[in-house]
Each structure stands twice: as structure tokens, then as C-alpha cells.
PDB file of N, CA and C in Angstrom:
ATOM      1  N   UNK A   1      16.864   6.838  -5.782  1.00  0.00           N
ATOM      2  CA  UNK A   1      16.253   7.714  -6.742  1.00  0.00           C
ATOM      3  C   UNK A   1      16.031   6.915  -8.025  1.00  0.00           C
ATOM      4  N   UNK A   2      14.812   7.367  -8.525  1.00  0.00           N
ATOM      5  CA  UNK A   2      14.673   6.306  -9.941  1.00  0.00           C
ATOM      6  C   UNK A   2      14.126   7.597 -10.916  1.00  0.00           C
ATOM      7  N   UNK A   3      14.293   7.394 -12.406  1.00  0.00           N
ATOM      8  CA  UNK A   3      13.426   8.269 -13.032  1.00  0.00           C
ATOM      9  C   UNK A   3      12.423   7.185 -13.636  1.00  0.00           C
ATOM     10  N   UNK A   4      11.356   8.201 -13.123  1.00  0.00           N
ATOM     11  CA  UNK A   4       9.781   7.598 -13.804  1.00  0.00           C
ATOM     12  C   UNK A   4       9.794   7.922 -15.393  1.00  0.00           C
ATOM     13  N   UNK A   5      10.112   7.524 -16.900  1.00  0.00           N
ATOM     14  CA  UNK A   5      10.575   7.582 -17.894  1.00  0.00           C
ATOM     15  C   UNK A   5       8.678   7.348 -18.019  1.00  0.00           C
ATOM     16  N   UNK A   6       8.022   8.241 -19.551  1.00  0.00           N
ATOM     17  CA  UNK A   6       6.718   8.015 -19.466  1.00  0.00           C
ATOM     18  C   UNK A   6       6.245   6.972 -20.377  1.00  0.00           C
ATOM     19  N   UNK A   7       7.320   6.460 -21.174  1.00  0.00           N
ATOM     20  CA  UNK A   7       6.899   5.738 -21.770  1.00  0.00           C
ATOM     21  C   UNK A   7       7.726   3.942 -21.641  1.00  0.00           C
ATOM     22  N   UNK A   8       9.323   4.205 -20.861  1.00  0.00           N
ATOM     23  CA  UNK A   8       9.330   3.173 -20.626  1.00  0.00           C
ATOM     24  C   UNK A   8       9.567   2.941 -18.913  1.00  0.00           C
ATOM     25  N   UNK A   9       8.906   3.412 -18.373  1.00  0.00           N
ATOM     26  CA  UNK A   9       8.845   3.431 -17.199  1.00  0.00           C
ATOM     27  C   UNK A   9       9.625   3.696 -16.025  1.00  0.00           C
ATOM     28  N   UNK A  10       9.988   3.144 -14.635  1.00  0.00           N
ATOM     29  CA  UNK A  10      10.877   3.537 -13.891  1.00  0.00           C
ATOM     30  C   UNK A  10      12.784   2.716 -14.543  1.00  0.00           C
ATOM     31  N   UNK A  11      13.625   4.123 -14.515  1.00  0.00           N
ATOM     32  CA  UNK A  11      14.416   3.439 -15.365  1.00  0.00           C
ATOM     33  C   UNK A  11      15.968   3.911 -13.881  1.00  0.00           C
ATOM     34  N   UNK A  12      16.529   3.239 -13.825  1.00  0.00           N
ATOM     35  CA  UNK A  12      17.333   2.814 -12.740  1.00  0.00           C
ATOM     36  C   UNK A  12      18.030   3.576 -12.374  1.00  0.00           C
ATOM     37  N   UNK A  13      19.031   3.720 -11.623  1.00  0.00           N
ATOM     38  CA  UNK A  13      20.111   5.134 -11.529  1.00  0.00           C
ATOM     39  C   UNK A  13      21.348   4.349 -12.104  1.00  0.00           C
ATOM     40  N   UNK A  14      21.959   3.211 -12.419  1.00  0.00           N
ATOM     41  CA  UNK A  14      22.392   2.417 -13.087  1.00  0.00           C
ATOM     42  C   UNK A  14      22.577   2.690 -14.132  1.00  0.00           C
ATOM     43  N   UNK A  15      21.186   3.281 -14.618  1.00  0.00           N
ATOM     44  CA  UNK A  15      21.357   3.643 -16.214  1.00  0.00           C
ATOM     45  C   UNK A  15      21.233   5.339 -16.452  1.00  0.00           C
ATOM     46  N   UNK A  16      20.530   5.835 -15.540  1.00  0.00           N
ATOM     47  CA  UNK A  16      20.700   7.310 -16.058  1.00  0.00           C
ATOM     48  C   UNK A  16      21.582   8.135 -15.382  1.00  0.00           C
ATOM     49  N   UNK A  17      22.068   7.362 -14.331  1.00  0.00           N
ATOM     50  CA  UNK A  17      23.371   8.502 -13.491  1.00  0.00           C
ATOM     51  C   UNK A  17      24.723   8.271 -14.791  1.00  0.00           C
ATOM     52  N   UNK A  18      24.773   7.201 -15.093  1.00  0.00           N
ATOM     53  CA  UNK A  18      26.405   7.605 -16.148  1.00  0.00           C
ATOM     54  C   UNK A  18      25.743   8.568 -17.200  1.00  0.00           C
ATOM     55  N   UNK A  19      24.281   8.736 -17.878  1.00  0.00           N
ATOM     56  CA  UNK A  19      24.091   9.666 -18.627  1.00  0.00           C
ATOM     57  C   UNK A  19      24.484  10.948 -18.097  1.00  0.00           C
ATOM     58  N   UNK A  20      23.959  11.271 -16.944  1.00  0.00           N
ATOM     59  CA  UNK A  20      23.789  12.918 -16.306  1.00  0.00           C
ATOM     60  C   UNK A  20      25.280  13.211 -16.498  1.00  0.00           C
ATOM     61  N   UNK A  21      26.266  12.054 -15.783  1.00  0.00           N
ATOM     62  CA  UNK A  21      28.136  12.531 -15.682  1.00  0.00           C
ATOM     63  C   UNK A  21      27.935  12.595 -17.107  1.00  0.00           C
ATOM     64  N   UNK A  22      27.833  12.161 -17.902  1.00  0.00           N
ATOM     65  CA  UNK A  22      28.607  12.400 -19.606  1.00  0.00           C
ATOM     66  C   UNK A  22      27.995  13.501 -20.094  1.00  0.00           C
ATOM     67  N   UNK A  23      26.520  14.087 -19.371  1.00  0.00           N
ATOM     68  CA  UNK A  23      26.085  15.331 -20.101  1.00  0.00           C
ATOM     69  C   UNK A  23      26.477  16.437 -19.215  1.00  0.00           C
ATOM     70  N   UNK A  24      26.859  16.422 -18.405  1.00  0.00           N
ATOM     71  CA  UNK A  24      27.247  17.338 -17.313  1.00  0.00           C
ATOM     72  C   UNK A  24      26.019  18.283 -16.377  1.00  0.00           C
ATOM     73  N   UNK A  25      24.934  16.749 -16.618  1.00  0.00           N
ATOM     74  CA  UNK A  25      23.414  17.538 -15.486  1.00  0.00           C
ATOM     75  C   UNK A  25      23.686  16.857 -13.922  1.00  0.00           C
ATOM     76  N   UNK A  26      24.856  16.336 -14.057  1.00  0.00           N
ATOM     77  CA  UNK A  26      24.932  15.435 -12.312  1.00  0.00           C
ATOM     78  C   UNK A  26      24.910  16.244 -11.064  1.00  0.00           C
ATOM     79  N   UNK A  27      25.622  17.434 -11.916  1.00  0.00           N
ATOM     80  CA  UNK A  27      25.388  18.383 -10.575  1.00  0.00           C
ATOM     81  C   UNK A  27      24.015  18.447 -10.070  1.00  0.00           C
ATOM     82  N   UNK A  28      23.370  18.991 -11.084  1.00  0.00           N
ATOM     83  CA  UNK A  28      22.083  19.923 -10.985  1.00  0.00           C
ATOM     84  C   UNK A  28      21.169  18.726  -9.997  1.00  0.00           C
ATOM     85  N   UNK A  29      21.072  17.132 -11.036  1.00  0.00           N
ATOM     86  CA  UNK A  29      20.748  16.038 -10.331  1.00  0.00           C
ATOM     87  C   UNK A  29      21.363  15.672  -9.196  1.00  0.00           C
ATOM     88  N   UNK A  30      22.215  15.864  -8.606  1.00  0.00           N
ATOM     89  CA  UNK A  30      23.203  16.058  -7.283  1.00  0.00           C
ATOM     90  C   UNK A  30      22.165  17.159  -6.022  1.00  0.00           C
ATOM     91  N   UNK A  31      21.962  17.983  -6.466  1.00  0.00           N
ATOM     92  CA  UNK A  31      21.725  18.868  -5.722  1.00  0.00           C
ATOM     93  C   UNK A  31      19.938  18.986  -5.896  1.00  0.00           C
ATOM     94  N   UNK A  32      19.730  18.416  -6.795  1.00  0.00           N
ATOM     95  CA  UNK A  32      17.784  18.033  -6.521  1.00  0.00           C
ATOM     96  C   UNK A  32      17.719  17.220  -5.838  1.00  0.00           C
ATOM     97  N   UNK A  33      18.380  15.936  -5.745  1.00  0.00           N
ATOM     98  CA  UNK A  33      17.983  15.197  -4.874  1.00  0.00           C
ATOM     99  C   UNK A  33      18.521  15.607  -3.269  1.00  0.00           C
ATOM    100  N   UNK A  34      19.579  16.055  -3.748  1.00  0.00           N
ATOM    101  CA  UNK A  34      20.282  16.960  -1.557  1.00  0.00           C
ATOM    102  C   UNK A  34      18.438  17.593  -1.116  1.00  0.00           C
ATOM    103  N   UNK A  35      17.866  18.462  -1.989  1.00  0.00           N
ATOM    104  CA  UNK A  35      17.343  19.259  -1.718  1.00  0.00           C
ATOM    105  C   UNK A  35      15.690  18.400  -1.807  1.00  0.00           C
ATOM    106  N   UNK A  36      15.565  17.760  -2.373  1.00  0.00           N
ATOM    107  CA  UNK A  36      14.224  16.398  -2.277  1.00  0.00           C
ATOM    108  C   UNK A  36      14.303  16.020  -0.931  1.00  0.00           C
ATOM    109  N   UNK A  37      15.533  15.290  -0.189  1.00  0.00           N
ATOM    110  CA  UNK A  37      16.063  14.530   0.658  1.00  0.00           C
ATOM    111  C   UNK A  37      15.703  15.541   2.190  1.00  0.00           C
ATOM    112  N   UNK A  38      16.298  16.560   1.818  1.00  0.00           N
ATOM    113  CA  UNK A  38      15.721  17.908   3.064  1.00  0.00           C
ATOM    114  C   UNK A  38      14.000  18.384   3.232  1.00  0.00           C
ATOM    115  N   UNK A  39      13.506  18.052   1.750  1.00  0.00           N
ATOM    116  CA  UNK A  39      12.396  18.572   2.131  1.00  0.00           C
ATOM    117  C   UNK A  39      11.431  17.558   2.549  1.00  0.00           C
ATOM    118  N   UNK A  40      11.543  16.447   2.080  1.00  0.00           N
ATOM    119  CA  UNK A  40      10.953  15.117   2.521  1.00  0.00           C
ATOM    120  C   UNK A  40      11.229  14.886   4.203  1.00  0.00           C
ATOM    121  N   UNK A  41      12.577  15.356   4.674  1.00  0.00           N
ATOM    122  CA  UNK A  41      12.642  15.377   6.120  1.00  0.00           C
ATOM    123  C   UNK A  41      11.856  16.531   7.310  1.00  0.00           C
ATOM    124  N   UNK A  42      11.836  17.401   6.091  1.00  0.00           N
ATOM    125  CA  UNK A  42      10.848  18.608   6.897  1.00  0.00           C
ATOM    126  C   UNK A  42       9.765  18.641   7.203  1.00  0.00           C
ATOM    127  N   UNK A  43       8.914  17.663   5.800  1.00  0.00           N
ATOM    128  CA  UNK A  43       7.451  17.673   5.783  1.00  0.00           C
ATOM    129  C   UNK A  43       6.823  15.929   7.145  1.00  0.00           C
ATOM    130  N   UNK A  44       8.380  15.150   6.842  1.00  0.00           N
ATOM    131  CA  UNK A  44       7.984  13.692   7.878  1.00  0.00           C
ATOM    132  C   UNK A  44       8.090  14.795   9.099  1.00  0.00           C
ATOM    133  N   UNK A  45       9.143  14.917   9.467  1.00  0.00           N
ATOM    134  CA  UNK A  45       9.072  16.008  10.996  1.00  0.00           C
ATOM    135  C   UNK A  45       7.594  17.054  11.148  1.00  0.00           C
ATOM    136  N   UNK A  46       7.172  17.859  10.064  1.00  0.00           N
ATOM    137  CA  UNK A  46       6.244  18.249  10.686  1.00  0.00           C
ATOM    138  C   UNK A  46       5.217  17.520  10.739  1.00  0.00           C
ATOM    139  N   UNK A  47       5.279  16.428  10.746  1.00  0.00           N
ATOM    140  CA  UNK A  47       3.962  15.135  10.237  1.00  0.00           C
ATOM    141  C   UNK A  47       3.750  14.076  11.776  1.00  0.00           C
ATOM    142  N   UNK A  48       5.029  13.951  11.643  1.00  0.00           N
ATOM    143  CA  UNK A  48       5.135  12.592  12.563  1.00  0.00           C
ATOM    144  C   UNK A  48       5.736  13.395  13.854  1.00  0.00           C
ATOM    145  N   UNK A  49       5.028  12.579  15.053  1.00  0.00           N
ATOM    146  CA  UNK A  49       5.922  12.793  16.442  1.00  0.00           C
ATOM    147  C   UNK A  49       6.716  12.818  16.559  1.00  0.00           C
ATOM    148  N   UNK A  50       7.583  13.582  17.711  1.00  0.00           N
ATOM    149  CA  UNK A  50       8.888  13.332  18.510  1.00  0.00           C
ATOM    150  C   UNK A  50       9.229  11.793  18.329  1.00  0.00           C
ATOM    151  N   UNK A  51       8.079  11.294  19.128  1.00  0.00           N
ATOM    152  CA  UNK A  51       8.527  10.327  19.748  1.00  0.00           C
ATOM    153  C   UNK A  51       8.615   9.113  18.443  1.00  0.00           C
ATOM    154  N   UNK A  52       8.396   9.462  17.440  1.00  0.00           N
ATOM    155  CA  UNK A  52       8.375   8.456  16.159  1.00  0.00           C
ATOM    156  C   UNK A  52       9.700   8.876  15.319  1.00  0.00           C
ATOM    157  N   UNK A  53       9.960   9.813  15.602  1.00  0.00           N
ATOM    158  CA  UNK A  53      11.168  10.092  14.680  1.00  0.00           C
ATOM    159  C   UNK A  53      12.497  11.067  15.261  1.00  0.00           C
ATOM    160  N   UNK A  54      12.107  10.985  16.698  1.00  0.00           N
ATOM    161  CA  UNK A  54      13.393  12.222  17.189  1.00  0.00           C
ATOM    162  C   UNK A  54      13.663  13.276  17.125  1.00  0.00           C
ATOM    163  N   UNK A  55      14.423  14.198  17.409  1.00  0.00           N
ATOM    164  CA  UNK A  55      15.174  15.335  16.511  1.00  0.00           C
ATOM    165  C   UNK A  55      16.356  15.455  16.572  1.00  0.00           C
ATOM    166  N   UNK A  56      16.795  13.924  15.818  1.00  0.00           N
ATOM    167  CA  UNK A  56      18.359  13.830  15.731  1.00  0.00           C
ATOM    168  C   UNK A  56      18.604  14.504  14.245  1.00  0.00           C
ATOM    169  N   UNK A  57      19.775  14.757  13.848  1.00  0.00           N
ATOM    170  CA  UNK A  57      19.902  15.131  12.537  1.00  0.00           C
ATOM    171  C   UNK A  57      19.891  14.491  11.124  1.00  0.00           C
ATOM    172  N   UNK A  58      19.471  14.671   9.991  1.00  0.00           N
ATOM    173  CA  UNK A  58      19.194  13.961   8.930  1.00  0.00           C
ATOM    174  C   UNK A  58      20.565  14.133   8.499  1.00  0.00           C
ATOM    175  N   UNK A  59      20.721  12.697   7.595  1.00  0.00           N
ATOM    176  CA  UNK A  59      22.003  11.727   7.032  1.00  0.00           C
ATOM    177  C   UNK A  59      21.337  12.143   6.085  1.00  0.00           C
ATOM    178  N   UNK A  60      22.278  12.435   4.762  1.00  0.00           N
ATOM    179  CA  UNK A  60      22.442  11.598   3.316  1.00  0.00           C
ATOM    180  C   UNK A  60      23.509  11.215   2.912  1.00  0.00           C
ATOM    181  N   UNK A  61      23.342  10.234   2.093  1.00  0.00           N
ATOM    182  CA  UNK A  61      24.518   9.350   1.620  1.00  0.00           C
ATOM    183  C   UNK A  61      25.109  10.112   0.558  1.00  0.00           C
ATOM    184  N   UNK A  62      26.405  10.747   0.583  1.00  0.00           N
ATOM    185  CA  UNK A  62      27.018  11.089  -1.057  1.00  0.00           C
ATOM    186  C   UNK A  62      28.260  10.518  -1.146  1.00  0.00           C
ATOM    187  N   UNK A  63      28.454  10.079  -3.047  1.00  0.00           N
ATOM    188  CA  UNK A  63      29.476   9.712  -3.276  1.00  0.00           C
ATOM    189  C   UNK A  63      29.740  10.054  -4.392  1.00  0.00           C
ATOM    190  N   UNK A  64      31.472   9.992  -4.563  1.00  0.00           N
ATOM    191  CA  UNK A  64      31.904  10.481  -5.934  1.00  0.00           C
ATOM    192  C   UNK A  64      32.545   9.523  -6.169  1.00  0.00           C
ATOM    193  N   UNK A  65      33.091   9.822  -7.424  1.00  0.00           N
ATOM    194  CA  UNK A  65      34.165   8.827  -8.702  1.00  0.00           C
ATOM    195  C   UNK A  65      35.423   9.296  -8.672  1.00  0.00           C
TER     196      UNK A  65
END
């Protein structure tokens, strides 16, 4: 995940994930991306074949501190 910043451009998760924990938006950013991550798998599945992508179940990676 990166944020597209409009004036200084794509800015890292490096630098804006310790912001979100110190402002207390990590959740909210926690759970947009769970929910980005599901819908991006819904729209490749209804897009792409069986035979290109399976119908095994979608992974995401989470971690805490």
C-alpha cells in the first residue's frame, strides 16, 4: 500500500503507517485496505478464468506491534 500524496507524491508505508498508529487512524487504515484487498479479489475472479486463478481462498498478510 502506498499513499499517492498530491503534491509530494507516492509516499511509503514506512512513513505514513507510524503516523496513522500515533493518530489513532490505523484501524480505519487496517480495515480499508482488508476491504481494498477483498474487493480487488472479487473483481480479478469475476474477470479472469478458473483456470488462471483457481478458487482457492484469498491470503492477506496482517501484522501487529
Amino acid at each position: 500500500m502506498r499513499w499517492a500524496h498530491p503534491e509530494k507524491g507516492m509516499i511509503s508505508p514506512g512513513v505514513f503507517i507510524p503516523v496513522a498508529e500515533e493518530s489513532g487512524l490505523i484501524t480505519d487504515l487496517s480495515r480499508l485496505a482488508l476491504n481494498l484487498a477483498c474487493d480487488g479479489a472479487i473483481k480479478l475472479q469475476a474477470a479472469a478464468s478458473k483456470d488462471l486463478i483457481g478458487d482457492g481462498p484469498l491470503f492477506v498478510g496482517v501484522t501487529s506491534r
